[in-house]
N, C-alpha and C. Protein backbone atom coordinates (compact mmCIF):
# COMPACT_ATOMS: atom_id res chain seq x y z
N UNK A 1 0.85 -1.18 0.00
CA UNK A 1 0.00 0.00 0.00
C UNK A 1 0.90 1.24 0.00
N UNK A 2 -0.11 2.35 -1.25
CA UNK A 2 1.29 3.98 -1.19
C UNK A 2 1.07 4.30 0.09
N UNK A 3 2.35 5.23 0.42
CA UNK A 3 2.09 6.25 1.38
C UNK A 3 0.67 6.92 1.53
N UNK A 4 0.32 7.46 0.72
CA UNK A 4 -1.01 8.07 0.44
C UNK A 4 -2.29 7.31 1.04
N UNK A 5 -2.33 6.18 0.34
CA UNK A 5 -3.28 5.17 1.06
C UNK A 5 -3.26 4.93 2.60
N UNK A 6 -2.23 4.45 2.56
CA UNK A 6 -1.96 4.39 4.28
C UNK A 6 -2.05 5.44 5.22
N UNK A 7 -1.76 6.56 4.82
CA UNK A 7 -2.05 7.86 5.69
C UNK A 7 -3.95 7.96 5.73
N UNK A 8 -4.15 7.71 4.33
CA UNK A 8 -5.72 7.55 4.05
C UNK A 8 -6.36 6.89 5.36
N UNK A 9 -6.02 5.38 5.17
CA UNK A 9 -6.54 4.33 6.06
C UNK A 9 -6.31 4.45 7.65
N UNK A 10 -5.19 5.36 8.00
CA UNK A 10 -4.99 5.54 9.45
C UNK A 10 -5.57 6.75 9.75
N UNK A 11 -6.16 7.88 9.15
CA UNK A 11 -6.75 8.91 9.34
C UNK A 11 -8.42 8.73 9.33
N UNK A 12 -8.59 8.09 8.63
CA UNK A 12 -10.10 8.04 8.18
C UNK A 12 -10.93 7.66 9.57
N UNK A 13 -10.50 6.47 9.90
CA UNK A 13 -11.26 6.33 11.41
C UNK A 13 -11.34 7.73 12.47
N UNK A 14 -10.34 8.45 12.54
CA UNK A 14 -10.24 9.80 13.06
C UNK A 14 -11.43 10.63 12.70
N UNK A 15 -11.22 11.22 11.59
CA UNK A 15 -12.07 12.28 10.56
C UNK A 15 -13.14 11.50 10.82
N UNK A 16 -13.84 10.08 10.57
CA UNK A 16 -15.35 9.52 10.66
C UNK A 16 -15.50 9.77 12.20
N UNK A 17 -14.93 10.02 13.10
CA UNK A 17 -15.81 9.99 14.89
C UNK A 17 -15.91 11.35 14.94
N UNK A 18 -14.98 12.30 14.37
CA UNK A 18 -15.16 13.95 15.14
C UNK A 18 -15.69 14.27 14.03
N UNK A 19 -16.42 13.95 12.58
CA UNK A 19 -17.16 13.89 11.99
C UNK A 19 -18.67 14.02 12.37
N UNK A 20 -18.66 12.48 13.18
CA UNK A 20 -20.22 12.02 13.46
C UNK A 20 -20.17 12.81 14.98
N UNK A 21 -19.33 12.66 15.72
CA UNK A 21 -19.58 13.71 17.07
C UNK A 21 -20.28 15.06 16.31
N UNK A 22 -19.37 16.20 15.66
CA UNK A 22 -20.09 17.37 15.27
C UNK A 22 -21.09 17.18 14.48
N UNK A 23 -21.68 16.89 13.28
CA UNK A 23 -22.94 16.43 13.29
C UNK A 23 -24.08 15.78 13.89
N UNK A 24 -23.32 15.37 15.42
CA UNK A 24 -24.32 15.01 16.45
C UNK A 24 -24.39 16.38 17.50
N UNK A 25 -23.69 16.95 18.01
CA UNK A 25 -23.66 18.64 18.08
C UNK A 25 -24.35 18.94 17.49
N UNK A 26 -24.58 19.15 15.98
CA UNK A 26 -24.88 20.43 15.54
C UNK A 26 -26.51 19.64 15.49
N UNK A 27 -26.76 18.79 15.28
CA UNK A 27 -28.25 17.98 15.92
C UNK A 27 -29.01 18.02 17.32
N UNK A 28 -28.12 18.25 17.97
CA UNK A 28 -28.80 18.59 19.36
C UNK A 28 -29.10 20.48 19.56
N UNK A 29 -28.11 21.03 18.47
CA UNK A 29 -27.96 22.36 19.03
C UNK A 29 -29.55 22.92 18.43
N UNK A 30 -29.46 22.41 16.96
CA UNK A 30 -30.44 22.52 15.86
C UNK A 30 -31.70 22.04 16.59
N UNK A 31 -31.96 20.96 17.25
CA UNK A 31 -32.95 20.44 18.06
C UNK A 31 -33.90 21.04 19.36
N UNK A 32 -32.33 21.96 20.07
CA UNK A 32 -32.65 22.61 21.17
C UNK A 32 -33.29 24.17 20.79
N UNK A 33 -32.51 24.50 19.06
CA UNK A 33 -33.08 25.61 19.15
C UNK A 33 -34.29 25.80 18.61
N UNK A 34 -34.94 24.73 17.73
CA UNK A 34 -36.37 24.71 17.11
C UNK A 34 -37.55 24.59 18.65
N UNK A 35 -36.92 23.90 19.89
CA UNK A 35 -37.32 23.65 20.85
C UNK A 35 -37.67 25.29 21.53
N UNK A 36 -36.71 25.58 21.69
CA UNK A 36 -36.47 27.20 22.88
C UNK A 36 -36.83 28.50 21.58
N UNK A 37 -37.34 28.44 20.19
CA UNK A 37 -37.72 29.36 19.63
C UNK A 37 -39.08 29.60 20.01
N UNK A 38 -39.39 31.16 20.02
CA UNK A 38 -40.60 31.57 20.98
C UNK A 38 -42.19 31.07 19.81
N UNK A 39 -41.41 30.87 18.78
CA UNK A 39 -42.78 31.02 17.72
C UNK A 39 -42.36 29.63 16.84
N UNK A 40 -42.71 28.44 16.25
CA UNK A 40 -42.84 26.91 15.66
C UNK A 40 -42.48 27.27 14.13
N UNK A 41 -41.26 27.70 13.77
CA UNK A 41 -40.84 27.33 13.13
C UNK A 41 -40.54 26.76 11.66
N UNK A 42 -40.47 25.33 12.43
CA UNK A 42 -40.51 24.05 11.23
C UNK A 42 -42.23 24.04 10.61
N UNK A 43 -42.95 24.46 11.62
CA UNK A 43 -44.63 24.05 11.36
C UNK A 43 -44.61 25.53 10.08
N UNK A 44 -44.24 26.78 10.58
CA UNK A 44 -44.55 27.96 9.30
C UNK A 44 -43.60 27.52 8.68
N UNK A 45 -42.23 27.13 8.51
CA UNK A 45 -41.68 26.55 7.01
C UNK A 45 -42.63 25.69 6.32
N UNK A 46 -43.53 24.61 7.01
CA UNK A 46 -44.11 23.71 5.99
C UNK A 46 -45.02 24.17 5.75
N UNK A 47 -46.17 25.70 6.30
CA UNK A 47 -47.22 26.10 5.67
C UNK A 47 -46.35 27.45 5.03
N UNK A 48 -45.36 27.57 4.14
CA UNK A 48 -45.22 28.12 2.89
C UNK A 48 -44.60 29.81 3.66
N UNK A 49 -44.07 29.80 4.74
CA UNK A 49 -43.98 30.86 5.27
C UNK A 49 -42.12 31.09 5.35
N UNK A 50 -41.92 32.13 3.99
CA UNK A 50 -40.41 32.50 3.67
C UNK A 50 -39.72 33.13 4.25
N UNK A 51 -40.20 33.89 5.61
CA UNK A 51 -39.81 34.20 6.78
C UNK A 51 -38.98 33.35 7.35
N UNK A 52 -39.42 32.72 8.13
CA UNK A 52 -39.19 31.26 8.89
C UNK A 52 -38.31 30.11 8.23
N UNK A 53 -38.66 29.84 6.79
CA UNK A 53 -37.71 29.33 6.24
C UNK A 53 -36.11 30.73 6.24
N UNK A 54 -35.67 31.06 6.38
CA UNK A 54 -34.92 32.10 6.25
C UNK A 54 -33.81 32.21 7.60
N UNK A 55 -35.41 32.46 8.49
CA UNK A 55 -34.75 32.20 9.83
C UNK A 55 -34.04 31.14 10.45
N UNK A 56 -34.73 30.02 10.05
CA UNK A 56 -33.91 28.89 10.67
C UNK A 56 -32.55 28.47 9.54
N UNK A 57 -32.89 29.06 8.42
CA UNK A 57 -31.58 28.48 7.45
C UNK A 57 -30.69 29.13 8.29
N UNK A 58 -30.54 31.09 8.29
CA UNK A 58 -29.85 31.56 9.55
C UNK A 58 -29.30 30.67 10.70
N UNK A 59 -30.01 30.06 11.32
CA UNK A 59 -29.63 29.48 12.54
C UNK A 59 -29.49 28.20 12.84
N UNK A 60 -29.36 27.52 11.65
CA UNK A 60 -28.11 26.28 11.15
C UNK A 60 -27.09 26.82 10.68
N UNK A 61 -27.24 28.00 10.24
CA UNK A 61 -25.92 28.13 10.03
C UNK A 61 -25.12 28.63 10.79
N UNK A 62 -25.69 29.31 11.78
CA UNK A 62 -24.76 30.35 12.88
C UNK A 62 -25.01 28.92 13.83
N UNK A 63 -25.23 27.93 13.80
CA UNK A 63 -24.98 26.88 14.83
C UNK A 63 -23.27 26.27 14.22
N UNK A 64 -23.37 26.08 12.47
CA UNK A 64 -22.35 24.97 12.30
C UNK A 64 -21.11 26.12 11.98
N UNK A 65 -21.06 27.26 12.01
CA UNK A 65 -20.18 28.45 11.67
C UNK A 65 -18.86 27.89 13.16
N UNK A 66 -19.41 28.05 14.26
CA UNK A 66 -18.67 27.78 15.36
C UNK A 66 -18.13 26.12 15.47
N UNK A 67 -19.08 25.44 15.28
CA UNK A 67 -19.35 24.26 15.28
C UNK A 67 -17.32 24.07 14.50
N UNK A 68 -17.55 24.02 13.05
CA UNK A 68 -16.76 24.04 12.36
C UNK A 68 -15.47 24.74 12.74
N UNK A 69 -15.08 25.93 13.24
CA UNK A 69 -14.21 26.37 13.95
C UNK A 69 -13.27 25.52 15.09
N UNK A 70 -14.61 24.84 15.79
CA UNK A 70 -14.20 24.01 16.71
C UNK A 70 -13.45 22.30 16.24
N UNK A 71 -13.91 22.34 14.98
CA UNK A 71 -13.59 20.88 14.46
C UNK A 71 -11.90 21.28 14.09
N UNK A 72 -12.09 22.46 13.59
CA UNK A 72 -11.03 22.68 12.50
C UNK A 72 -9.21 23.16 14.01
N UNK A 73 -9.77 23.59 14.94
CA UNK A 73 -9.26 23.94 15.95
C UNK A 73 -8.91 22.92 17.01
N UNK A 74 -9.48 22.02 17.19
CA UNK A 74 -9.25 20.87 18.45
C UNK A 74 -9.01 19.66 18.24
N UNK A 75 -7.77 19.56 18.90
CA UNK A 75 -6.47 18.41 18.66
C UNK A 75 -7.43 17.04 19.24
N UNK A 76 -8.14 17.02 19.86
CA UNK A 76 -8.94 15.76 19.97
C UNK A 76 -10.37 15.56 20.24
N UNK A 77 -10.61 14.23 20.39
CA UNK A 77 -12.30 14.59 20.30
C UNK A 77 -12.86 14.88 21.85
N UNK A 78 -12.16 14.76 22.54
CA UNK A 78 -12.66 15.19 23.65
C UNK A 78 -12.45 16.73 24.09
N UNK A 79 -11.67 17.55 23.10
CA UNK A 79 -11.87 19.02 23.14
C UNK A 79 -12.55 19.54 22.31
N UNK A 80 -12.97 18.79 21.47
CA UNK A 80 -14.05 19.06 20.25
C UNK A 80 -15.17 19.25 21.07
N UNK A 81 -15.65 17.90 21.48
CA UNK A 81 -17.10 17.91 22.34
C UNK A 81 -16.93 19.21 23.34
N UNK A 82 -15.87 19.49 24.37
CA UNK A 82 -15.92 20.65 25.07
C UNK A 82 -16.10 21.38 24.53
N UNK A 83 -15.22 22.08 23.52
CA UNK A 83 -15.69 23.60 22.94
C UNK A 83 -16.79 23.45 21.90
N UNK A 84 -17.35 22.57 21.63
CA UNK A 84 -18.32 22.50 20.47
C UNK A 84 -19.97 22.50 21.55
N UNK A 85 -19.77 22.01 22.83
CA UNK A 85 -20.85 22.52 23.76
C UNK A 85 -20.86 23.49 24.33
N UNK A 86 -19.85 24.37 24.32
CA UNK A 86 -19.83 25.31 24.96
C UNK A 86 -20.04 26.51 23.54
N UNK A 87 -19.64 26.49 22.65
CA UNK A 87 -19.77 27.28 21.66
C UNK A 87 -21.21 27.08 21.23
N UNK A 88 -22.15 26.17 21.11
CA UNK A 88 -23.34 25.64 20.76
C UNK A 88 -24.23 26.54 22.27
N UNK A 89 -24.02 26.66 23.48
CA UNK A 89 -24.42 26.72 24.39
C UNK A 89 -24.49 28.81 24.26
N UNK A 90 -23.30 28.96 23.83
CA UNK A 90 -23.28 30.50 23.82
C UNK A 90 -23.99 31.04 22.59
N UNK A 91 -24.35 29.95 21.87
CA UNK A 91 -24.90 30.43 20.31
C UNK A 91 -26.47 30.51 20.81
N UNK A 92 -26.81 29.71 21.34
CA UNK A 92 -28.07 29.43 21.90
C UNK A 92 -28.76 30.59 22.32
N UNK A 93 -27.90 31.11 23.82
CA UNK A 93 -27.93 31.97 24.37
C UNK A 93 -28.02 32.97 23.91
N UNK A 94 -27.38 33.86 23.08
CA UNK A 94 -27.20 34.02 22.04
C UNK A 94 -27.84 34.93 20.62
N UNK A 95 -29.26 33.78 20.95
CA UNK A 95 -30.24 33.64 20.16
C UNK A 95 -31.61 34.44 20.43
N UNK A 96 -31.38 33.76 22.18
CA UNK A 96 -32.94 33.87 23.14
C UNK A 96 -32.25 35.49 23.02
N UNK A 97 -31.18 36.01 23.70
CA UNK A 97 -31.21 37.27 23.82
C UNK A 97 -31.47 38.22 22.53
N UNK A 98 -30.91 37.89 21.25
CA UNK A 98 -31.77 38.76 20.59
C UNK A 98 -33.12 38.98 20.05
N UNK A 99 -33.69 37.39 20.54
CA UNK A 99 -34.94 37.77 20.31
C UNK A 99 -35.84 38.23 21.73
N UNK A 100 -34.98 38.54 22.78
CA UNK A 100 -35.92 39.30 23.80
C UNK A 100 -35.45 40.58 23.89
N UNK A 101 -34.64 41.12 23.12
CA UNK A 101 -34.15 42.73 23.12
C UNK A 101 -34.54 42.68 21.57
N UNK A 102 -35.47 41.84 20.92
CA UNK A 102 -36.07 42.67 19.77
C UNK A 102 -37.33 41.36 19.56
N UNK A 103 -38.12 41.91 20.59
CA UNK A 103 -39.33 41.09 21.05
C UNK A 103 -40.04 40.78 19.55
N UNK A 104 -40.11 41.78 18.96
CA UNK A 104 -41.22 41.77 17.89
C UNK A 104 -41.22 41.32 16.92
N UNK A 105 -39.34 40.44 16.68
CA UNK A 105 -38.92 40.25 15.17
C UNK A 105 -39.97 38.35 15.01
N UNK A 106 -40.24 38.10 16.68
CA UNK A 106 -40.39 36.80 16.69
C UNK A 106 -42.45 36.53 15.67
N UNK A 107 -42.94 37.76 16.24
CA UNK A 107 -44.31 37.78 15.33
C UNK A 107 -43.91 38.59 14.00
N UNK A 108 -43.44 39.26 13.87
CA UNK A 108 -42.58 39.41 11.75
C UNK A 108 -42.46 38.65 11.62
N UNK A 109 -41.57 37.66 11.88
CA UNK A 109 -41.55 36.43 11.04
C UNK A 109 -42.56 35.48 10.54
N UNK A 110 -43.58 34.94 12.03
CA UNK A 110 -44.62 34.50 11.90
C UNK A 110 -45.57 35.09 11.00
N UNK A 111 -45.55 36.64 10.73
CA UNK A 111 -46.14 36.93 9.45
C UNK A 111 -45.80 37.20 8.26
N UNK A 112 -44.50 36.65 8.28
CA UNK A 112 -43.73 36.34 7.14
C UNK A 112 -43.16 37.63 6.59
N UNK A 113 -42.47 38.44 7.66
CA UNK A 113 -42.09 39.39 6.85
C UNK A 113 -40.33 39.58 6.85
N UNK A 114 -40.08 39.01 5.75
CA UNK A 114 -38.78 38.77 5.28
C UNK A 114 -37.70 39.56 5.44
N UNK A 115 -38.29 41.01 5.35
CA UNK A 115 -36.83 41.64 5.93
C UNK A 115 -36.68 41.53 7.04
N UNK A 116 -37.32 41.09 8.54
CA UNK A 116 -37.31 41.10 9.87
C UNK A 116 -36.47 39.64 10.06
N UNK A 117 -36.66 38.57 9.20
CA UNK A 117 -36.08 37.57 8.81
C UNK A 117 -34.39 37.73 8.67
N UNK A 118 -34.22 38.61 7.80
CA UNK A 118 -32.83 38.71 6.68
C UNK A 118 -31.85 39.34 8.30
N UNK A 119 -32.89 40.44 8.48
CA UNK A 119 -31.78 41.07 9.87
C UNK A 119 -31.83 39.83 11.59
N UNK A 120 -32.36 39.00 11.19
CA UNK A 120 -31.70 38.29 12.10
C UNK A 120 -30.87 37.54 11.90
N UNK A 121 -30.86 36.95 10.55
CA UNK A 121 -30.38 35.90 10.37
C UNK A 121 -28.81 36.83 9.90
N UNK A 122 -28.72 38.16 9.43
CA UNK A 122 -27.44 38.76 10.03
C UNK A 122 -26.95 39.02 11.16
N UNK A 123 -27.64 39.04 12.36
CA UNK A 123 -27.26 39.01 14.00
C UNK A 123 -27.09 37.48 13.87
N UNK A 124 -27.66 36.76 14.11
CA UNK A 124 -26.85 35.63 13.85
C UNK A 124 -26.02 35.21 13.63
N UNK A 125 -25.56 35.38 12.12
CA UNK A 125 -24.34 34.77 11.53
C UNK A 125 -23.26 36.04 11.65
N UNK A 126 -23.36 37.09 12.31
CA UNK A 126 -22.31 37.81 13.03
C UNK A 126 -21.83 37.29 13.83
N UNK A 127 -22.80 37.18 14.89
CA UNK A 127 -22.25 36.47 16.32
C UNK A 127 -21.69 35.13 15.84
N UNK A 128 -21.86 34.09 15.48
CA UNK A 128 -21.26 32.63 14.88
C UNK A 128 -20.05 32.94 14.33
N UNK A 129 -19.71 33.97 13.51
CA UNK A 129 -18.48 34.66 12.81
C UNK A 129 -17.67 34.54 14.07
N UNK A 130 -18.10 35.58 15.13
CA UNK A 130 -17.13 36.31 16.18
C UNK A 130 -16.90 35.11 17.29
N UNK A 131 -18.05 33.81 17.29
CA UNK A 131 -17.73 32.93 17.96
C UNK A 131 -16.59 31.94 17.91
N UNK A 132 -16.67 31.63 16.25
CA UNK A 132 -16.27 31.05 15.32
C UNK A 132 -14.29 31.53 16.06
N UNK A 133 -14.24 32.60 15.36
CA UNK A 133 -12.97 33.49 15.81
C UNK A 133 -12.46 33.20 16.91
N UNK A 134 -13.15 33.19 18.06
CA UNK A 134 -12.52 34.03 19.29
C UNK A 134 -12.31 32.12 19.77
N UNK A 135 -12.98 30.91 19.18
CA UNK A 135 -12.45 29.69 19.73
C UNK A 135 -11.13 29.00 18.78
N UNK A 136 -10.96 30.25 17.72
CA UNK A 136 -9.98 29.85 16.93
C UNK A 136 -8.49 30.64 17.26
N UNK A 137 -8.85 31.46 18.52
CA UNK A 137 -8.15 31.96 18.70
C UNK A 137 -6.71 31.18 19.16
N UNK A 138 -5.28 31.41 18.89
CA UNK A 138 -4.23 31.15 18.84
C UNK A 138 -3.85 30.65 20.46
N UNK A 139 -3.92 31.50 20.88
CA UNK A 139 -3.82 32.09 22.44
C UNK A 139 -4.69 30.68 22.83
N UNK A 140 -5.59 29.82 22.82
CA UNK A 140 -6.26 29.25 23.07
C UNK A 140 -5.30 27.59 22.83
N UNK A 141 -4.38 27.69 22.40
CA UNK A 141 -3.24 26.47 21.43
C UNK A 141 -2.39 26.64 22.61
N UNK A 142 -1.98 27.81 23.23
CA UNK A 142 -0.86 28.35 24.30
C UNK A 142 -1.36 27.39 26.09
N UNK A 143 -2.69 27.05 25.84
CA UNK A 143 -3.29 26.50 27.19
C UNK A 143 -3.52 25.05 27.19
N UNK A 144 -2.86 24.54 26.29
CA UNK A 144 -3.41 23.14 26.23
C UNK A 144 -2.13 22.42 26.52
């Protein structure tokens, strides 16, 4: 077997667990937040409401923005799972707070009004950006 292969075959088991770990993250995070959103969601995505579809695309993505940071950043899977719950946990948080310091965006949406949509789902994927960052931070390599 080449070099190539063999690096293949001894890596792959690696990449498949902190693989299926963060896609099991980003399933619980995705789970918890359709759960703790003040207004259902998945139910106005399936009655045709482009709001809501919008919003939650937003907030899969500001879930796997950090998520990914954390994969791409942590030397094993047991610092993956740490910072990938704790980054999932602050995204969360996160979430509830901008929608209770902008109470009203949660019924816009429900009436489907798309730009109230677009500006969250930019607070969102700001914060996931800056989350993203600050667990990729260097300084963070210096403590381990």
């Amino acid at each position: 077997m080449g070099p190539v292969l063999q690096s293949f075959s001894a890596a792959a088991p690696h990449f498949l667990s902190v693989f299926a770990l963060t896609i099991g993250l980003f399933g619980a995070g995705a789970f918890a937040y359709v759960i703790l959103t003040p207004h259902r969601e998945i139910a106005l995505v399936r009655a045709g409401n482009t709001a809501a579809g919008v919003s939650l695309a937003g907030a899969f993505v500001g879930l796997a923005i950090p998520l990914g940071a954390c994969l791409a950043a942590s030397f094993s899977s047991i610092e993956m799972l740490l910072w990938g719950v704790v980054t999932l946990l602050i995204q969360l948080l996160m979430f509830r707070i901008v929608d209770l310091f902008l109470n009203s965006l949660p019924k816009r949406i429900e009436n489907d009004e798309t730009g109230a949509a677009f500006f969250l789902v930019g607070v969102k994927i700001a914060t996931a950006v800056i989350l993203a960052s600050a667990v990729s931070d260097p300084a963070l390599r210096l403590l381990r």
